[in-house]
C-alpha atoms as a PDB file:
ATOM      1  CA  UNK A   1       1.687  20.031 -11.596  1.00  0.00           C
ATOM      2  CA  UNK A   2       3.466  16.801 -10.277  1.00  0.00           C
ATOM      3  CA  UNK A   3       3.944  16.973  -6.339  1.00  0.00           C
ATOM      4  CA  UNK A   4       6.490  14.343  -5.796  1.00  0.00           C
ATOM      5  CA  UNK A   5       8.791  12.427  -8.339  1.00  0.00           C
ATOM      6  CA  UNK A   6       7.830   9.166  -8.168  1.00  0.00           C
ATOM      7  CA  UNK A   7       5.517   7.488  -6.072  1.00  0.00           C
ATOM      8  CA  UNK A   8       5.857   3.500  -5.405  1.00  0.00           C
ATOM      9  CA  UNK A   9       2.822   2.004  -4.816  1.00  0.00           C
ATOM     10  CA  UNK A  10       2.578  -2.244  -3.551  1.00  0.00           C
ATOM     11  CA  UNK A  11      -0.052  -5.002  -2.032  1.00  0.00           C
ATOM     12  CA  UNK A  12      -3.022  -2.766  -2.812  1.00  0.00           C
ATOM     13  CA  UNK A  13      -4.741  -6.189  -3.284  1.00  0.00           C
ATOM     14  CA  UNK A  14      -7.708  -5.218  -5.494  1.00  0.00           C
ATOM     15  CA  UNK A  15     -10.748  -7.359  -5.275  1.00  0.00           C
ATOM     16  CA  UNK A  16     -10.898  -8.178  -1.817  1.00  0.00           C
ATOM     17  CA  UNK A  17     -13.016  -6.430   1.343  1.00  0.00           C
ATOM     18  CA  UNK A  18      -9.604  -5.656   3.035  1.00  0.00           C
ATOM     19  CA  UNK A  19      -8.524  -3.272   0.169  1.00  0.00           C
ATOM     20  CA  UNK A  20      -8.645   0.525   1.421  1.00  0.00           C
ATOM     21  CA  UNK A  21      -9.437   1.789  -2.081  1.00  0.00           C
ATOM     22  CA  UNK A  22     -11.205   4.828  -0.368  1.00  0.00           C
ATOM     23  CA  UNK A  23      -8.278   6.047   1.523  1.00  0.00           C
ATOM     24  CA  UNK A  24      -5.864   5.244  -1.490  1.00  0.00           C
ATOM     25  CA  UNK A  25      -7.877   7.170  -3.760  1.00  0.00           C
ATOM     26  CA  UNK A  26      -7.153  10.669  -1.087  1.00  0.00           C
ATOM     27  CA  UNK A  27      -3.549   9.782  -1.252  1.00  0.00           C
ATOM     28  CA  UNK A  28      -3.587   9.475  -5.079  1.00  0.00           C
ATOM     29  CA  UNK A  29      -5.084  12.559  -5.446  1.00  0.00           C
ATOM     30  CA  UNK A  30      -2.916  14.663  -2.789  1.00  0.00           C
ATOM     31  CA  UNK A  31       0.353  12.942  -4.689  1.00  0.00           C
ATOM     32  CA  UNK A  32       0.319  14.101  -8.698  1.00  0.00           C
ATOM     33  CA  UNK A  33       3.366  12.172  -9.373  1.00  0.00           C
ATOM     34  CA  UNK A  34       6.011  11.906 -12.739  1.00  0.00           C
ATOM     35  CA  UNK A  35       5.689   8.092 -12.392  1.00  0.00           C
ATOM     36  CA  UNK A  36       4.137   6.104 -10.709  1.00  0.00           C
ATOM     37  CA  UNK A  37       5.740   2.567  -9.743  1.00  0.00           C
ATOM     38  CA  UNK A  38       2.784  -0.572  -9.026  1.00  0.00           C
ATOM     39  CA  UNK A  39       4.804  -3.206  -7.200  1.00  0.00           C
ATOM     40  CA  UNK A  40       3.109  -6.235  -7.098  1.00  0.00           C
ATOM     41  CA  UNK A  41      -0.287  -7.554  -5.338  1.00  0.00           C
ATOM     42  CA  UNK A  42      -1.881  -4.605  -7.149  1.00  0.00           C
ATOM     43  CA  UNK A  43      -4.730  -7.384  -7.589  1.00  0.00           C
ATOM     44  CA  UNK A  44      -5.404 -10.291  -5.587  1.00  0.00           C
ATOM     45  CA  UNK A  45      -6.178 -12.914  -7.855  1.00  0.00           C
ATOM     46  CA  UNK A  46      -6.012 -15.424  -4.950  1.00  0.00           C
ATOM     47  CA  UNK A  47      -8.585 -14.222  -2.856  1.00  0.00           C
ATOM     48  CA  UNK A  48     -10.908 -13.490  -5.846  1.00  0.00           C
ATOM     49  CA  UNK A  49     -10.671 -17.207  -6.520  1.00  0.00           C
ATOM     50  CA  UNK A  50     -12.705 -17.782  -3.400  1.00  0.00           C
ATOM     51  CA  UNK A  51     -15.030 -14.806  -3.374  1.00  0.00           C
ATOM     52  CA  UNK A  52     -14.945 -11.695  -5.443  1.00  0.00           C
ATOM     53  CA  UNK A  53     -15.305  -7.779  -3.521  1.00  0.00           C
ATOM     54  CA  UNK A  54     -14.923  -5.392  -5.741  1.00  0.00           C
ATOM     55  CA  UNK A  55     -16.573  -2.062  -4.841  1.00  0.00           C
ATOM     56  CA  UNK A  56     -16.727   0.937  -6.692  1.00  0.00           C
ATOM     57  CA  UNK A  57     -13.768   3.110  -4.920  1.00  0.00           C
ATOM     58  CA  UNK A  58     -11.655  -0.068  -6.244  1.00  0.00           C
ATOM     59  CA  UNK A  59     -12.769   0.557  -9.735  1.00  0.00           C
ATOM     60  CA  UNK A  60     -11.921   4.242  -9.523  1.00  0.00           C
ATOM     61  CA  UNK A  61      -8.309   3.280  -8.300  1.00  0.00           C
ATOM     62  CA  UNK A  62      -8.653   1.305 -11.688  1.00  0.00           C
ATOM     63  CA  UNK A  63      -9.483   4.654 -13.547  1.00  0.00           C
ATOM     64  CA  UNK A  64      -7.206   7.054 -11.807  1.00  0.00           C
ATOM     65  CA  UNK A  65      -4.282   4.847 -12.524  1.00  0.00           C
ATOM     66  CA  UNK A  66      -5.070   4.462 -16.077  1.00  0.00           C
ATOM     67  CA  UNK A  67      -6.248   8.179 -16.471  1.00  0.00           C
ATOM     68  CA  UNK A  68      -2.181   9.058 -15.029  1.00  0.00           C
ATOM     69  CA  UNK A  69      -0.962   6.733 -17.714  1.00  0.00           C
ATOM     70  CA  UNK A  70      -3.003   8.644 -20.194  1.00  0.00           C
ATOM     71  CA  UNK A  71      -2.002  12.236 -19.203  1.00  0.00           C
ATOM     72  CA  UNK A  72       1.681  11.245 -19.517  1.00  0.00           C
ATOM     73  CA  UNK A  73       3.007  10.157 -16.143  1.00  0.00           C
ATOM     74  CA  UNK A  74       4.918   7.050 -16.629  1.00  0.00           C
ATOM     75  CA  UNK A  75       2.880   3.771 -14.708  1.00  0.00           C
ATOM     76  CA  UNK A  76       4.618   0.693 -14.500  1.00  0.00           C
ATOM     77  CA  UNK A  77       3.007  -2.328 -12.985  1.00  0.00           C
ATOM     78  CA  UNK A  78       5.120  -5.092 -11.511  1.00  0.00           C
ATOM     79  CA  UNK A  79       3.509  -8.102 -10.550  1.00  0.00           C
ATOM     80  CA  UNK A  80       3.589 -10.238  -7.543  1.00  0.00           C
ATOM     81  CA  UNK A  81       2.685 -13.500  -6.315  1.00  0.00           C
ATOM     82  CA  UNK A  82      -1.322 -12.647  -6.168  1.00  0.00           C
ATOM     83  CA  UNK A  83      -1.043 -11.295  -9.165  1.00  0.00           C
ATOM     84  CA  UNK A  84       1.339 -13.305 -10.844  1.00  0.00           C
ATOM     85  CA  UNK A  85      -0.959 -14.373 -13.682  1.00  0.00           C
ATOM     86  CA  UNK A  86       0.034 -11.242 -15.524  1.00  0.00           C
ATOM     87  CA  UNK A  87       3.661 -12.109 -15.411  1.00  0.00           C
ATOM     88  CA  UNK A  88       2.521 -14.107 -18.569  1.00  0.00           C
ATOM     89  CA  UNK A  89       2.385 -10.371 -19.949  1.00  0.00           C
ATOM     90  CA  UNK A  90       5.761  -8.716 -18.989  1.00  0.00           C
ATOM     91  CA  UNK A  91       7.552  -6.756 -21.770  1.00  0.00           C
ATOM     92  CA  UNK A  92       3.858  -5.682 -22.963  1.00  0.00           C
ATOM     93  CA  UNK A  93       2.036  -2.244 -22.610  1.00  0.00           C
ATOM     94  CA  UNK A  94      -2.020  -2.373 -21.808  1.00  0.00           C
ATOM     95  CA  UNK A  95      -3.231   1.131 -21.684  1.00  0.00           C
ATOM     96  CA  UNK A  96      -0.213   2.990 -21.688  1.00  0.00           C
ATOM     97  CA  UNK A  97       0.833   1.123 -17.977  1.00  0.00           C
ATOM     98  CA  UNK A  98       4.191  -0.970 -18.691  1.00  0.00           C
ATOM     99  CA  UNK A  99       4.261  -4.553 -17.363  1.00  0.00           C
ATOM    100  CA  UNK A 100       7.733  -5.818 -16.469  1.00  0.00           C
ATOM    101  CA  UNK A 101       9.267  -8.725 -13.908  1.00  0.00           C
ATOM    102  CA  UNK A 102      11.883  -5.974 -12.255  1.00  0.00           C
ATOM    103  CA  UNK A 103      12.576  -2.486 -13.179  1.00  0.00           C
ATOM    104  CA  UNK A 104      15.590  -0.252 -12.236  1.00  0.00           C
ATOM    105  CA  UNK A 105      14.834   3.076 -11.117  1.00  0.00           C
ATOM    106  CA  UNK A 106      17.250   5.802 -10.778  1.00  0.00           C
ATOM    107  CA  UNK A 107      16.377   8.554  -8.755  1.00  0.00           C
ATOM    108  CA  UNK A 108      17.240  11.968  -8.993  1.00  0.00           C
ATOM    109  CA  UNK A 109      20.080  12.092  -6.776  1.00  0.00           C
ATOM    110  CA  UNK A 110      21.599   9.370  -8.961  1.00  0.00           C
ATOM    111  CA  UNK A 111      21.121   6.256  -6.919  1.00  0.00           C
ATOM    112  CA  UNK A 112      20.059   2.996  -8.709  1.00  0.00           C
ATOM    113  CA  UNK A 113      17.078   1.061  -7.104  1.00  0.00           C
ATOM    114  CA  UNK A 114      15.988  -2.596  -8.297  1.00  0.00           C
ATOM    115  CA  UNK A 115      12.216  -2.532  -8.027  1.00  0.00           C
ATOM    116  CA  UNK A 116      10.470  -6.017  -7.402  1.00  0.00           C
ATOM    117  CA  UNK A 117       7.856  -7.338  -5.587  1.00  0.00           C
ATOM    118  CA  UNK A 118       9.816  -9.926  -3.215  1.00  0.00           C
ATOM    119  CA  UNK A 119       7.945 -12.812  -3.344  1.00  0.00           C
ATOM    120  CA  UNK A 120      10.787 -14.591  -4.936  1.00  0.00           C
ATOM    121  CA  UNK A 121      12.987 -13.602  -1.626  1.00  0.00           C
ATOM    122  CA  UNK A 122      10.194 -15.755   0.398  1.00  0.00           C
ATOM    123  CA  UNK A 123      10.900 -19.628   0.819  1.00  0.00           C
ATOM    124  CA  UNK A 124       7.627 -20.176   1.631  1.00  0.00           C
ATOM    125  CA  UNK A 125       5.699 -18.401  -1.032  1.00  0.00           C
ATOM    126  CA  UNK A 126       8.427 -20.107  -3.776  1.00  0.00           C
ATOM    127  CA  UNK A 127       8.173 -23.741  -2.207  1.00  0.00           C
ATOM    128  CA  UNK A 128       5.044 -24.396   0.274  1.00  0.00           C
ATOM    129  CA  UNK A 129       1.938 -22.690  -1.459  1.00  0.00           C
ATOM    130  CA  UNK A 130      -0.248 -24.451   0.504  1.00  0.00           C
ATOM    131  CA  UNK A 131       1.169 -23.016   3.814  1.00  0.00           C
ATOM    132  CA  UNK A 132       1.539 -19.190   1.935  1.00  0.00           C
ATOM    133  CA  UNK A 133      -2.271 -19.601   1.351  1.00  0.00           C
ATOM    134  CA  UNK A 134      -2.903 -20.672   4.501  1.00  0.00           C
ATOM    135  CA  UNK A 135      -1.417 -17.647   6.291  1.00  0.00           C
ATOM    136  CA  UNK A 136      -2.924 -15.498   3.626  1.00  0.00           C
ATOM    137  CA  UNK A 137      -6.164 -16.358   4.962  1.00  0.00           C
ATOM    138  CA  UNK A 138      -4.984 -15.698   8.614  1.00  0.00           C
ATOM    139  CA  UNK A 139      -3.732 -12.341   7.741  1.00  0.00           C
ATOM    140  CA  UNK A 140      -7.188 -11.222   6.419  1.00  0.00           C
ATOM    141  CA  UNK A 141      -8.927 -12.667   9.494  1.00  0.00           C
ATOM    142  CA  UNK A 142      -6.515 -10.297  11.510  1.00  0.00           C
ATOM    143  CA  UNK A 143      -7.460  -7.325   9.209  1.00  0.00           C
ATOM    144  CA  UNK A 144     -10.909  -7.571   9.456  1.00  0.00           C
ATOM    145  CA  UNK A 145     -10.824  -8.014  13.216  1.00  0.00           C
ATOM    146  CA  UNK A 146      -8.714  -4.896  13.032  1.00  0.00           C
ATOM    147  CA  UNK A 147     -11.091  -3.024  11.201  1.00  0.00           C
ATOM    148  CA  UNK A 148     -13.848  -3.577  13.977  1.00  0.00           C
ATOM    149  CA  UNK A 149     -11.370  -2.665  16.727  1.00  0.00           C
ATOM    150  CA  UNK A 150     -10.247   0.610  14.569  1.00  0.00           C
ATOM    151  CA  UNK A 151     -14.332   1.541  14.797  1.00  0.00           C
ATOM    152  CA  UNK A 152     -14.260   1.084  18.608  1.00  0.00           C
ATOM    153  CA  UNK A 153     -11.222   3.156  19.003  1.00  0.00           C
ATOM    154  CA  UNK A 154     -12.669   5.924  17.259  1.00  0.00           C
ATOM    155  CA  UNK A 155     -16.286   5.758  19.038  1.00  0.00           C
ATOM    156  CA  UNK A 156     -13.910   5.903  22.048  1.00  0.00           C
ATOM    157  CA  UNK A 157     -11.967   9.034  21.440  1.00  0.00           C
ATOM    158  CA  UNK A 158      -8.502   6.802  21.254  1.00  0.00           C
ATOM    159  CA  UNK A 159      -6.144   8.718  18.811  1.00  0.00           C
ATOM    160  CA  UNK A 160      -3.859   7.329  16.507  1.00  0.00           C
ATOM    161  CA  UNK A 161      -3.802   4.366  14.564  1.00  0.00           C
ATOM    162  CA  UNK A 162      -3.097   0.670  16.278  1.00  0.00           C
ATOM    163  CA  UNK A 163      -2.603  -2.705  14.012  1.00  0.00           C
ATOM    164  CA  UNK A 164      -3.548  -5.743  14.974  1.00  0.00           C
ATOM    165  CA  UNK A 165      -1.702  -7.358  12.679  1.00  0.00           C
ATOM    166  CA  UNK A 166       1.574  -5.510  12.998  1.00  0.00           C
ATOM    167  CA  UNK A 167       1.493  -6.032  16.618  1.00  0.00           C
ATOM    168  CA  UNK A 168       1.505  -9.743  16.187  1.00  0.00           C
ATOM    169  CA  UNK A 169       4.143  -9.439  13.523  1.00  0.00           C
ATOM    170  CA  UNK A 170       6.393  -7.707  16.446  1.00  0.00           C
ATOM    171  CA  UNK A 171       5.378 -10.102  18.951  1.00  0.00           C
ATOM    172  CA  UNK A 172       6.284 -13.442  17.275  1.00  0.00           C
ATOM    173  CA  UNK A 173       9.690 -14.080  17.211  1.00  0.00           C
ATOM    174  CA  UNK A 174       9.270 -16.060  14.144  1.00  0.00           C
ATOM    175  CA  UNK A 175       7.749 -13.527  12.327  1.00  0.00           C
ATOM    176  CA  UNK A 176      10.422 -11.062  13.274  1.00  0.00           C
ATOM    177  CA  UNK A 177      12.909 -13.365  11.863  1.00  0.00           C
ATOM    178  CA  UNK A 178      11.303 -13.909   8.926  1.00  0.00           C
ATOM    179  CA  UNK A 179      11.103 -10.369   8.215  1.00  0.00           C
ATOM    180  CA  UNK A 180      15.063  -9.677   9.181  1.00  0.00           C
ATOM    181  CA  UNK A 181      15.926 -12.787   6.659  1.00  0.00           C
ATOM    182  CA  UNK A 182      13.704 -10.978   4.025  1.00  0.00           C
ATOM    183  CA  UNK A 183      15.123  -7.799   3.939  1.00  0.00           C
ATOM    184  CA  UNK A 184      18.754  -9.192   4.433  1.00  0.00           C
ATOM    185  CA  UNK A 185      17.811 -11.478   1.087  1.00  0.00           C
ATOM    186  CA  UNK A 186      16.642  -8.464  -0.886  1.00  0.00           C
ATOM    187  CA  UNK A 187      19.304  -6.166  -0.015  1.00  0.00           C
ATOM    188  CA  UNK A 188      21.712  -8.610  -0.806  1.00  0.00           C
ATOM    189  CA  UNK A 189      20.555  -9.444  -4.158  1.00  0.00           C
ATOM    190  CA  UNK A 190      20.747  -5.852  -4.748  1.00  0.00           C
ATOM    191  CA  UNK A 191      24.360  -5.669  -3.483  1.00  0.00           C
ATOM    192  CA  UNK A 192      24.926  -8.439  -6.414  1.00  0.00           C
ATOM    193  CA  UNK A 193      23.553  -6.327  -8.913  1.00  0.00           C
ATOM    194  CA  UNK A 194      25.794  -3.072  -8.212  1.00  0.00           C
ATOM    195  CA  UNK A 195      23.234  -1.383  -7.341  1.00  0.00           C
ATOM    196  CA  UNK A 196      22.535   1.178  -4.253  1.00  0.00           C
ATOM    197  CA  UNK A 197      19.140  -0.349  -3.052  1.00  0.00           C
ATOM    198  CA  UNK A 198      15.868  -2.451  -3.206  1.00  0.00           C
ATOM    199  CA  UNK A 199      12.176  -1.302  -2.898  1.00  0.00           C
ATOM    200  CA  UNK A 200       9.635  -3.691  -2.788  1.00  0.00           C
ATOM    201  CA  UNK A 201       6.793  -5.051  -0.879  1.00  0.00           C
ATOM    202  CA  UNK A 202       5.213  -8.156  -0.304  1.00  0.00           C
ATOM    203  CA  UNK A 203       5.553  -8.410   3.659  1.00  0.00           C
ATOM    204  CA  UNK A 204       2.844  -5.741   4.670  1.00  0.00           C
ATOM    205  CA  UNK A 205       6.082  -4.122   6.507  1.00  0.00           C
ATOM    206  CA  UNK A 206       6.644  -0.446   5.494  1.00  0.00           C
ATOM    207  CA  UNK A 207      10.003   0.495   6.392  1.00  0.00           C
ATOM    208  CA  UNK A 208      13.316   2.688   5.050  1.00  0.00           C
ATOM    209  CA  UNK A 209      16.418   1.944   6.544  1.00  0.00           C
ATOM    210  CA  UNK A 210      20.087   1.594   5.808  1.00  0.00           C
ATOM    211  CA  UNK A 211      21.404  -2.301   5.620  1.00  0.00           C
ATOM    212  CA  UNK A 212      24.792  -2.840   5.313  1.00  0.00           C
ATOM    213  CA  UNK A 213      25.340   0.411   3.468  1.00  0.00           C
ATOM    214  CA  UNK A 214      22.353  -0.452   0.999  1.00  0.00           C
ATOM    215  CA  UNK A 215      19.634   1.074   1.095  1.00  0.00           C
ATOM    216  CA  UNK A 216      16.041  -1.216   2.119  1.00  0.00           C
ATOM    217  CA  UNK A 217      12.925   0.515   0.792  1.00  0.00           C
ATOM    218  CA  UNK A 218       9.589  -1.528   1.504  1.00  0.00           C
ATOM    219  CA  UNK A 219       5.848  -0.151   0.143  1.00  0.00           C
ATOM    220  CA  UNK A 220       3.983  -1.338   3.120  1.00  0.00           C
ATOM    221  CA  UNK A 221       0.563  -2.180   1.765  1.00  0.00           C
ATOM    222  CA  UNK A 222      -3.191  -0.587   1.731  1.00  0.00           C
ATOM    223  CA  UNK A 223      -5.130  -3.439   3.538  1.00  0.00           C
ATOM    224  CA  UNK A 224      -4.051  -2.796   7.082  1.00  0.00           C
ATOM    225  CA  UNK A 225      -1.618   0.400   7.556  1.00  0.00           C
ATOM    226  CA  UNK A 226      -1.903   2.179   4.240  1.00  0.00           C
ATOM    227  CA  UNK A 227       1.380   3.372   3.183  1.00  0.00           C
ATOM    228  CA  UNK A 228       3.559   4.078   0.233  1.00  0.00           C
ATOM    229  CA  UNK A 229       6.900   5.508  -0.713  1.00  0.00           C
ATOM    230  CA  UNK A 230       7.589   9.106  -2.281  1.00  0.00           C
ATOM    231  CA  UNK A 231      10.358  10.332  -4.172  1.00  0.00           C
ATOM    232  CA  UNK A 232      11.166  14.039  -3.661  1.00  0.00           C
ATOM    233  CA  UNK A 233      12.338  16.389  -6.706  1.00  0.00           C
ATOM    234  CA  UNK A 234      15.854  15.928  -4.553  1.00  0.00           C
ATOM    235  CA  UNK A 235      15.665  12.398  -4.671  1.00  0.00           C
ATOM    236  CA  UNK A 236      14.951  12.352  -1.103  1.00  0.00           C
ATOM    237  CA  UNK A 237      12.425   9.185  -0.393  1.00  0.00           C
ATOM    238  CA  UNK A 238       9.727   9.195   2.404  1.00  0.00           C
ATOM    239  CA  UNK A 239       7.491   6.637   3.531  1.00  0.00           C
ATOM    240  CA  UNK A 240       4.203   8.357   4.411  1.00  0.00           C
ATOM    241  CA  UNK A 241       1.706   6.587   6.328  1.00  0.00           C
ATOM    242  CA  UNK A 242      -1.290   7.350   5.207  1.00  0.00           C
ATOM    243  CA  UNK A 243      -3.398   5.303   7.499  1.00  0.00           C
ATOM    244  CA  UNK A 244      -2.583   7.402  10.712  1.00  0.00           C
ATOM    245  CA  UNK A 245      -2.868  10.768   8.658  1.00  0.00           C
ATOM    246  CA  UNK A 246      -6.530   9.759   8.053  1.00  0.00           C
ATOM    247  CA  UNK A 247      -7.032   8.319  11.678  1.00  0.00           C
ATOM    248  CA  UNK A 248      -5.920  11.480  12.597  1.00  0.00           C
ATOM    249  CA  UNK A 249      -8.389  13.876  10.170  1.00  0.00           C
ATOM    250  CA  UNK A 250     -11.207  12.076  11.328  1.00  0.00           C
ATOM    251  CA  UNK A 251     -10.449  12.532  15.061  1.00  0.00           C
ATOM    252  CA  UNK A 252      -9.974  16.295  14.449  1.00  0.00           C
ATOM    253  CA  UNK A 253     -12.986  16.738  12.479  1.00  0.00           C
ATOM    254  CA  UNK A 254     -15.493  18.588  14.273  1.00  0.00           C
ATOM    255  CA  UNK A 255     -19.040  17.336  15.335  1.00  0.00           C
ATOM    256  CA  UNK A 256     -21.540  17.664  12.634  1.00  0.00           C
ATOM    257  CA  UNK A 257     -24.250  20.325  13.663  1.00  0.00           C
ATOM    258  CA  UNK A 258     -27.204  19.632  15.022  1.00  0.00           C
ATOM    259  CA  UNK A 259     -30.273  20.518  13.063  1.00  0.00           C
ATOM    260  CA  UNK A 260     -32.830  21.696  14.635  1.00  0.00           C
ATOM    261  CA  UNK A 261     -36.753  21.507  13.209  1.00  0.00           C
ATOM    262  CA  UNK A 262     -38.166  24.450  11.900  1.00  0.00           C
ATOM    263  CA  UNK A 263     -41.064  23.900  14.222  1.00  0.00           C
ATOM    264  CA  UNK A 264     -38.659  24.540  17.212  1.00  0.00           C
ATOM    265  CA  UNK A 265     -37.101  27.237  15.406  1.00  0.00           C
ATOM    266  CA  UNK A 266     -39.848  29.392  15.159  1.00  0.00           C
ATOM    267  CA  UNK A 267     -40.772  28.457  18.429  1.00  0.00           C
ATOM    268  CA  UNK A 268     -37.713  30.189  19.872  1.00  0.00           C
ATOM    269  CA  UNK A 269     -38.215  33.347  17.683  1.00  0.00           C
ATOM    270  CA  UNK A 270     -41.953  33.650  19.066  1.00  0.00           C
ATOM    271  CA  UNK A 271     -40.645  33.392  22.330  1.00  0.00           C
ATOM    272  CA  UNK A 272     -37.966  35.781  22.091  1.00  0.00           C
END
C-alpha cells in the first residue's frame, strides 16, 4: 500500500564514497510511493571516471528502484549533468524506468510542475566545465571532512545534524547569490511555460518556497543532508530531511547491553 503519491528523488550520485545509499535505502522503504520521480545525478559518471566506489547498499538502491518499476509504480529517471551520458537515451524505457530530458507532473491538487535537473539553469556547468569539475572535487573534500566531524559529534553526545558544506554555502556571499540566481532562473522558465512550479535539484540545496507566486521545489541530495520531496494523497508536498531523522534515531537509541561471561555469571549465583 503506497504511503505517499509521488516521491522525487535527485543527486543520489551513485558510484562514489559520498553516496548515503544506506540511509536512502530506510527512506525508500518507509516511502511505498505511486511514482517515483529520479531527477538527475542519480549516477555520477564524473567521479567514476577518476575512481570507481560502488558498495553493495548502492547496488540495492539499484534493485529497489527497478523492483518499484516492476511492481507497477511508475519510475522515471531524468538525467543530469553527471549523468548526462544517458541523455543519449531519452524517449526510451530500460526496465520498465522511463528516461526523458523534462517531465511535467501534475499533482493531485491540480498544479502543473516541470521536473528537470537544473544543470542547464547553471552558467558554469553549461560554459566552464573545467571550473564545474573543479568545485565538484571541492564539494566532496567538504563531504568527507563532514563525515568525520558527523562521527565526533555523535561520540560527543551533540544532537542534531550540522553540514559542513551547507554552512559554507550560507557563509559565502557568492555562493548565496548563486543559489538566489538559480532558483530565480528555474522559476522563471517555469513561469514561461504556464506552468505553477519547478522541482529539481542539482545545487545540493533542499528547499520549498513560494517565488513570485510560483512555486520552487528543490530535491536536496543524499551525499551530505539526505533529503527528498513527497507528494501527499492531497497534493500537499513536503521536503523531509532524512539526514537529521537518522542523526536523531541513532542518538536515541539506547546503549547496547553489556554481556557479561558466563564464568562471572555463575559466580554471582554461587555467591548469592
Amino acid at each position: 500500500m503506497p504511503k505517499v503519491r509521488s516521491v522525487f528523488l535527485s543527486d543520489i550520485h551513485l558510484g562514489t564514497r559520498a553516496c548515503q545509499a544506506e540511509r536512502l535505502l530506510e527512506f525508500l522503504r518507509e516511502h511505498p510511493a505511486e511514482q517515483t520521480y529520479l531527477i538527475g545525478d542519480i549516477i555520477d559518471f564524473w567521479a567514476m571516471s577518476r575512481s570507481i566506489c560502488w558498495s553493495q547498499a548502492q547496488n540495492t538502491v539499484v534493485q529497489k528502484l527497478l523492483r518499484r518499476a516492476r511492481h507497477g509504480e511508475r519510475v522515471v529517471f531524468i538525467p543530469g549533468n553527471h549523468d548526462e551520458a544517458l541523455r543519449d537515451y531519452c524517449g526510451i524505457v530500460f526496465g520498465d524506468v522511463e528516461v526523458v530530458d523534462e517531465f511535467v507532473h501534475e499533482t493531485a491538487d491540480g498544479r502543473r510542475f516541470l521536473l528537470i535537473h537544473g544543470d542547464q539553469f547553471d552558467q558554469v556547468t553549461r560554459h566552464h566545465r573545467w571550473v564545474a569539475v573543479l568545485g565538484d572535487k571541492a564539494y566532496d573534500l567538504l563531504v568527507r571532512i563532514n563525515h568525520w566531524l558527523s562521527w565526533g559529534r555523535r561520540k560527543l553526545g551533540i544532537s542534531g545534524y550540522w553540514s559542513l558544506a551547507g554552512y559554507a554555502k550560507r557563509k559565502v556571499k557568492t555562493a548565496l547569490n548563486f543559489i538566489f540566481d538559480f532558483e530565480e532562473s528555474a522559476t522563471h522558465h517555469a513561469r514561461e511555460r504556464g506552468l505553477d512550479g519547478v522541482i529539481c535539484g542539482h545545487i545540493h540545496w533542499a528547499t520549498i518556497r513560494d517565488i513570485g507566486g510560483l512555486t520552487y521545489v528543490n530535491c536536496g541530495d543524499w551525499v551530505d543532508s539526505c533529503t527528498a520531496i513527497v507528494e501527499h494523497f492531497d497534493g500537499r508536498l513536503e521536503l523531509v530531511n532524512w539526514g537529521e531523522r537518522a542523526s536523531q534515531r541513532l542518538l536515541a537509541a539506547p546503549p547496547a547491553p553489556i554481556e557479561v561471561p558466563l564464568a562471572a555469571r555463575l559466580e554471582e549465583t554461587m555467591e548469592a
